[in-house]
N, C-alpha and C. Protein backbone atom coordinates (compact mmCIF):
# COMPACT_ATOMS: atom_id res chain seq x y z
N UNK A 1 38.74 -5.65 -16.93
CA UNK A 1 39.47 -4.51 -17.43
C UNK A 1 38.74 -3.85 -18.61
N UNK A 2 37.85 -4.61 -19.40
CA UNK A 2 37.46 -4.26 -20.30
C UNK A 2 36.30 -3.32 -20.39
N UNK A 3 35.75 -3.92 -18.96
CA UNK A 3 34.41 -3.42 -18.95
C UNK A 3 34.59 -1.69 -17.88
N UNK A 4 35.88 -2.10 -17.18
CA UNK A 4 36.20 -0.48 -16.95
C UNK A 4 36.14 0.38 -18.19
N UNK A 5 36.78 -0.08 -18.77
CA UNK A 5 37.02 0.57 -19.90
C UNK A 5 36.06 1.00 -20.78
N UNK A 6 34.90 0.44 -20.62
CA UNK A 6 33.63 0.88 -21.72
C UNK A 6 32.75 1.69 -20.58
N UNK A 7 33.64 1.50 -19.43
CA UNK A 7 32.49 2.05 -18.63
C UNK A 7 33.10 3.97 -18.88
N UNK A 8 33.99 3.95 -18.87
CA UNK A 8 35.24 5.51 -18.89
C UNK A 8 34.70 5.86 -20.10
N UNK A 9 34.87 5.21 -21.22
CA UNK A 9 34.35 5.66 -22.79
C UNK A 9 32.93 6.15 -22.78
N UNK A 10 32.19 5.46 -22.16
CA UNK A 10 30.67 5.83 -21.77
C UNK A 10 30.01 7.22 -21.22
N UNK A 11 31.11 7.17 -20.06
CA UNK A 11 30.82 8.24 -19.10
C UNK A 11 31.14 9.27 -20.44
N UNK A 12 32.41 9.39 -20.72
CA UNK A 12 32.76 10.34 -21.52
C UNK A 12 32.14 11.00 -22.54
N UNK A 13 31.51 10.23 -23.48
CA UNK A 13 30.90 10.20 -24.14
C UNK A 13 29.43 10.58 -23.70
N UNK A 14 29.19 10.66 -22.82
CA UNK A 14 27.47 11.03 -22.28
C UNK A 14 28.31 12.60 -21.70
N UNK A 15 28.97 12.49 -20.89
CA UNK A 15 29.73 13.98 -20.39
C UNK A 15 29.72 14.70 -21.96
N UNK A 16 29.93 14.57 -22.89
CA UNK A 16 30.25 15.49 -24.08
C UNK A 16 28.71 15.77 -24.28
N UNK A 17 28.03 14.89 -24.76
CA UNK A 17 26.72 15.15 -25.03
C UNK A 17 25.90 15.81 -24.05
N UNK A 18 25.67 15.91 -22.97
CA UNK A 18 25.50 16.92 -21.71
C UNK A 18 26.03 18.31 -22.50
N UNK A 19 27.32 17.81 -21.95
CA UNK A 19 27.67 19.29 -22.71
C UNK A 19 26.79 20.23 -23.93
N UNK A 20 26.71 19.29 -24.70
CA UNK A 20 26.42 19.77 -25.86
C UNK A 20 24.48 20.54 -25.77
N UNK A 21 24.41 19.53 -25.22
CA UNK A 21 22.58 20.06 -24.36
C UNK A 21 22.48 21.24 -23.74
N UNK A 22 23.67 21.63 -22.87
CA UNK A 22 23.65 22.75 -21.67
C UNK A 22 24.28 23.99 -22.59
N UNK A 23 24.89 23.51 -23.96
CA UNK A 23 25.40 24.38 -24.89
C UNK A 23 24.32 24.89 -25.74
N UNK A 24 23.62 24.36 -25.85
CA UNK A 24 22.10 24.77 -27.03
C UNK A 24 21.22 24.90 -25.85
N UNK A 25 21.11 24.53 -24.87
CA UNK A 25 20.30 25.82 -23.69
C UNK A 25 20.34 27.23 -23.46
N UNK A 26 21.92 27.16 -23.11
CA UNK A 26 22.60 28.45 -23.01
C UNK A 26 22.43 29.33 -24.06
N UNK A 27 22.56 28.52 -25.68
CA UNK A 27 22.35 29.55 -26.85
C UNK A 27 21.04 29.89 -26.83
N UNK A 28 19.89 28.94 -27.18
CA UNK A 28 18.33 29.12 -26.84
C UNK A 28 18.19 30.20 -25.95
N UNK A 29 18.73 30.52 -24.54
CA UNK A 29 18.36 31.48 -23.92
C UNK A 29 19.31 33.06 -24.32
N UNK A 30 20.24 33.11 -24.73
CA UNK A 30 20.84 34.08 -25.02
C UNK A 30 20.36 34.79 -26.67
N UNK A 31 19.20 33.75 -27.24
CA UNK A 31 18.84 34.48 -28.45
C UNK A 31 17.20 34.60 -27.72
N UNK A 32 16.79 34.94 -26.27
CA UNK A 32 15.47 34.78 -25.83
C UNK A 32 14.91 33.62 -26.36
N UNK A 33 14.82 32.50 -26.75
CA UNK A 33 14.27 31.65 -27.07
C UNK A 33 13.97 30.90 -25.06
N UNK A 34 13.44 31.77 -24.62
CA UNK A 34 13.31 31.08 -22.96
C UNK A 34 12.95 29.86 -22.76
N UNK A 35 11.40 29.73 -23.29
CA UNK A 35 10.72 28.25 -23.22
C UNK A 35 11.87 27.15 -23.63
N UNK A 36 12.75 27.40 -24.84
CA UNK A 36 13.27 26.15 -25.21
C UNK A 36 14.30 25.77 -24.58
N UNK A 37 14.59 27.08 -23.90
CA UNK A 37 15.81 27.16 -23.27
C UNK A 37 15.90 26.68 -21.49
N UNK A 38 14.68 26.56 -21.10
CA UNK A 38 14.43 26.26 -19.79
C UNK A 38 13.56 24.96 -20.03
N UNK A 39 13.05 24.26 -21.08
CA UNK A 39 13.22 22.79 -21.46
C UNK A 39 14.55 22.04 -21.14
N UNK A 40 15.65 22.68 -22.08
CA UNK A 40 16.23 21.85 -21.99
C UNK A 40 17.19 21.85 -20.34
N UNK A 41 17.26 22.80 -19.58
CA UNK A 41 17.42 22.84 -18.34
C UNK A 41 16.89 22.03 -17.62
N UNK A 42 15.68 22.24 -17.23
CA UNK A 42 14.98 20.96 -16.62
C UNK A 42 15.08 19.86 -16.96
N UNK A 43 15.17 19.24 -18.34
CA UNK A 43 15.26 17.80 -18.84
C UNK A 43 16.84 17.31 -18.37
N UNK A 44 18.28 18.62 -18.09
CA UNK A 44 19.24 18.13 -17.49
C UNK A 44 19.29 17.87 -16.12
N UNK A 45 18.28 18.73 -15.75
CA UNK A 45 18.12 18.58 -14.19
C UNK A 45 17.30 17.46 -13.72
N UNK A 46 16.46 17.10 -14.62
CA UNK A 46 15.50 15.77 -14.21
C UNK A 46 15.88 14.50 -14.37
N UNK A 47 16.77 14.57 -15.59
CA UNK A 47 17.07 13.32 -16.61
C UNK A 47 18.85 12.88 -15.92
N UNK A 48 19.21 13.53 -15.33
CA UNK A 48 20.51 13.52 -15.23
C UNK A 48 21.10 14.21 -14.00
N UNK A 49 20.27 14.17 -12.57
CA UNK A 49 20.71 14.53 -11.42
C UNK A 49 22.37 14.41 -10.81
N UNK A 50 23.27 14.97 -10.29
CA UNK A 50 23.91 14.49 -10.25
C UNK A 50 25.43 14.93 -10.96
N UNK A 51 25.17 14.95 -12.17
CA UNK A 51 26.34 15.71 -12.78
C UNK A 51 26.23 16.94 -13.28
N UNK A 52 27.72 17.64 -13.52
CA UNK A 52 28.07 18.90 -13.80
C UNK A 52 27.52 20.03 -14.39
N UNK A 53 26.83 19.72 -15.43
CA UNK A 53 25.84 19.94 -16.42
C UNK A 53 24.54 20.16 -15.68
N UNK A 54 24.31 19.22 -14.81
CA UNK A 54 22.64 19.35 -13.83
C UNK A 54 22.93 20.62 -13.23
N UNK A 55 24.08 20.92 -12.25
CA UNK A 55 24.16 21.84 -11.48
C UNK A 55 24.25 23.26 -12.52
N UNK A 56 24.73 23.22 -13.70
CA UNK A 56 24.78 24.44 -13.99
C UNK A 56 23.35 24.41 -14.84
N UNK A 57 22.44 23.81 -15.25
CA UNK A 57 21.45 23.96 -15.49
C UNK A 57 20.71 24.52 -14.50
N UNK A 58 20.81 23.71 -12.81
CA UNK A 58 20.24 24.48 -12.12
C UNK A 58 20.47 26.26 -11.80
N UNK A 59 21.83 26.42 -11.58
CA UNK A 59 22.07 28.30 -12.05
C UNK A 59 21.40 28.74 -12.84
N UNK A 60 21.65 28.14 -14.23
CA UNK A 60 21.23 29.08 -14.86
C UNK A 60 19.24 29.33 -15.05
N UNK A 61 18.80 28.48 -14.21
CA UNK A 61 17.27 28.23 -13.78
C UNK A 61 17.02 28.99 -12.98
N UNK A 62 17.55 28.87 -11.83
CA UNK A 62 17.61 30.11 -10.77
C UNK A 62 18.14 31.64 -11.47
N UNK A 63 19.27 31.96 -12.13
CA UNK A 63 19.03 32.78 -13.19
C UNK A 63 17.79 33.52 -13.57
N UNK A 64 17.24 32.80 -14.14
CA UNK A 64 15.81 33.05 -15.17
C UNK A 64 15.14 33.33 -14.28
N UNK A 65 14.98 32.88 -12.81
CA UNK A 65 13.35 32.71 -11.85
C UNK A 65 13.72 34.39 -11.55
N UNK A 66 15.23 34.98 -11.16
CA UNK A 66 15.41 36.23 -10.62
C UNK A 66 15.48 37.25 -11.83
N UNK A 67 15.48 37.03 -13.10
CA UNK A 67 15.47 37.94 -13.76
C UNK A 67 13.73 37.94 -14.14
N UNK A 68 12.90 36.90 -14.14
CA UNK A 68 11.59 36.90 -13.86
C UNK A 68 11.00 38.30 -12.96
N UNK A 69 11.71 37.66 -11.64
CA UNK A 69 11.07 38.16 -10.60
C UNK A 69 11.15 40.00 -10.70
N UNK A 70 12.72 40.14 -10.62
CA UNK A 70 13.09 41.38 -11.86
C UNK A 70 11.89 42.08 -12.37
N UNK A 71 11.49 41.24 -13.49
CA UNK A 71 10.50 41.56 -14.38
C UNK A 71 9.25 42.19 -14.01
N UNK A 72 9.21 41.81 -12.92
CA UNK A 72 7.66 41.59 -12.61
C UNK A 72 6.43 40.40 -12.29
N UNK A 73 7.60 39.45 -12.90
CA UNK A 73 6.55 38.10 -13.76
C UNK A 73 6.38 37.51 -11.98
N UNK A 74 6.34 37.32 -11.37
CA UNK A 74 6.23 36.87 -9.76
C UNK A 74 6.10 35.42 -9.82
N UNK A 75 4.62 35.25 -10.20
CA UNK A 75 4.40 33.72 -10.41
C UNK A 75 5.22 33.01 -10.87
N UNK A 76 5.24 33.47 -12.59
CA UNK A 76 6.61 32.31 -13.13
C UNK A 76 7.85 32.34 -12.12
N UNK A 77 8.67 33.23 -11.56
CA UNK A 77 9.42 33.17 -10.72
C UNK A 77 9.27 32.42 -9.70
N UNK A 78 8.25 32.14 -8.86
CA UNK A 78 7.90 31.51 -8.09
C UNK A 78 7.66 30.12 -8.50
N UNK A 79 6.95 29.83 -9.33
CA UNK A 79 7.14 28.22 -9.92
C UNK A 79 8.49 27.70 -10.05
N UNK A 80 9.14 28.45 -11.08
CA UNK A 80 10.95 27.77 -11.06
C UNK A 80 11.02 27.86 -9.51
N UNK A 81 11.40 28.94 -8.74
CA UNK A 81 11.81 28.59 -7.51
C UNK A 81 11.46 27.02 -6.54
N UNK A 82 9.66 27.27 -6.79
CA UNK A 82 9.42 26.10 -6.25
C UNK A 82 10.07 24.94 -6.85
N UNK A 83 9.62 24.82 -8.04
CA UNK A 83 10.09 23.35 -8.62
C UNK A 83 11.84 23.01 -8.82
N UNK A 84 12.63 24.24 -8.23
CA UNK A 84 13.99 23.87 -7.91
C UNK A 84 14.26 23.16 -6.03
N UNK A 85 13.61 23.18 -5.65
CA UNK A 85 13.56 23.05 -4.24
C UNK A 85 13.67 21.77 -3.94
């Protein structure tokens, strides 16, 4: 019983901190800070497959590759694309 129990506190506690990662991504990219901001995307998507936080890291990755592509930038667009695949 106990060890359910540290296991729920755990999860929880890593779920907040996720959070808090995909929260200073989101800001990083909304002040253009891109690079730092598509660090910490990938490090949720690599480090942490699987949960809630991964998937919206992945959006907002795919995001970036189409406002890239948008841009002009092709290649970089094309790398995120690839390396989301």
């Amino acid at each position: 019983m106990q060890a359910e129990t540290a296991i729920d506190v755990d999860s929880s506690f890593n779920g907040k901190l996720l959070d808090r990662l995909l929260g200073m991504a989101h800001h990083y990219r909304s002040e253009g800070n891109l690079r730092q901001a598509m660090e910490l995307y990938w490090a949720l998507l690599d480090k942490h497959p699987g949960t809630v936080q991964a998937q919206s890291a992945r959006v907002s990755l795919l995001d970036q590759a189409e406002a890239y592509e948008r841009a002009g930038a092709r290649r970089v667009a094309r790398a995120v694309y690839e390396r989301l695949l």
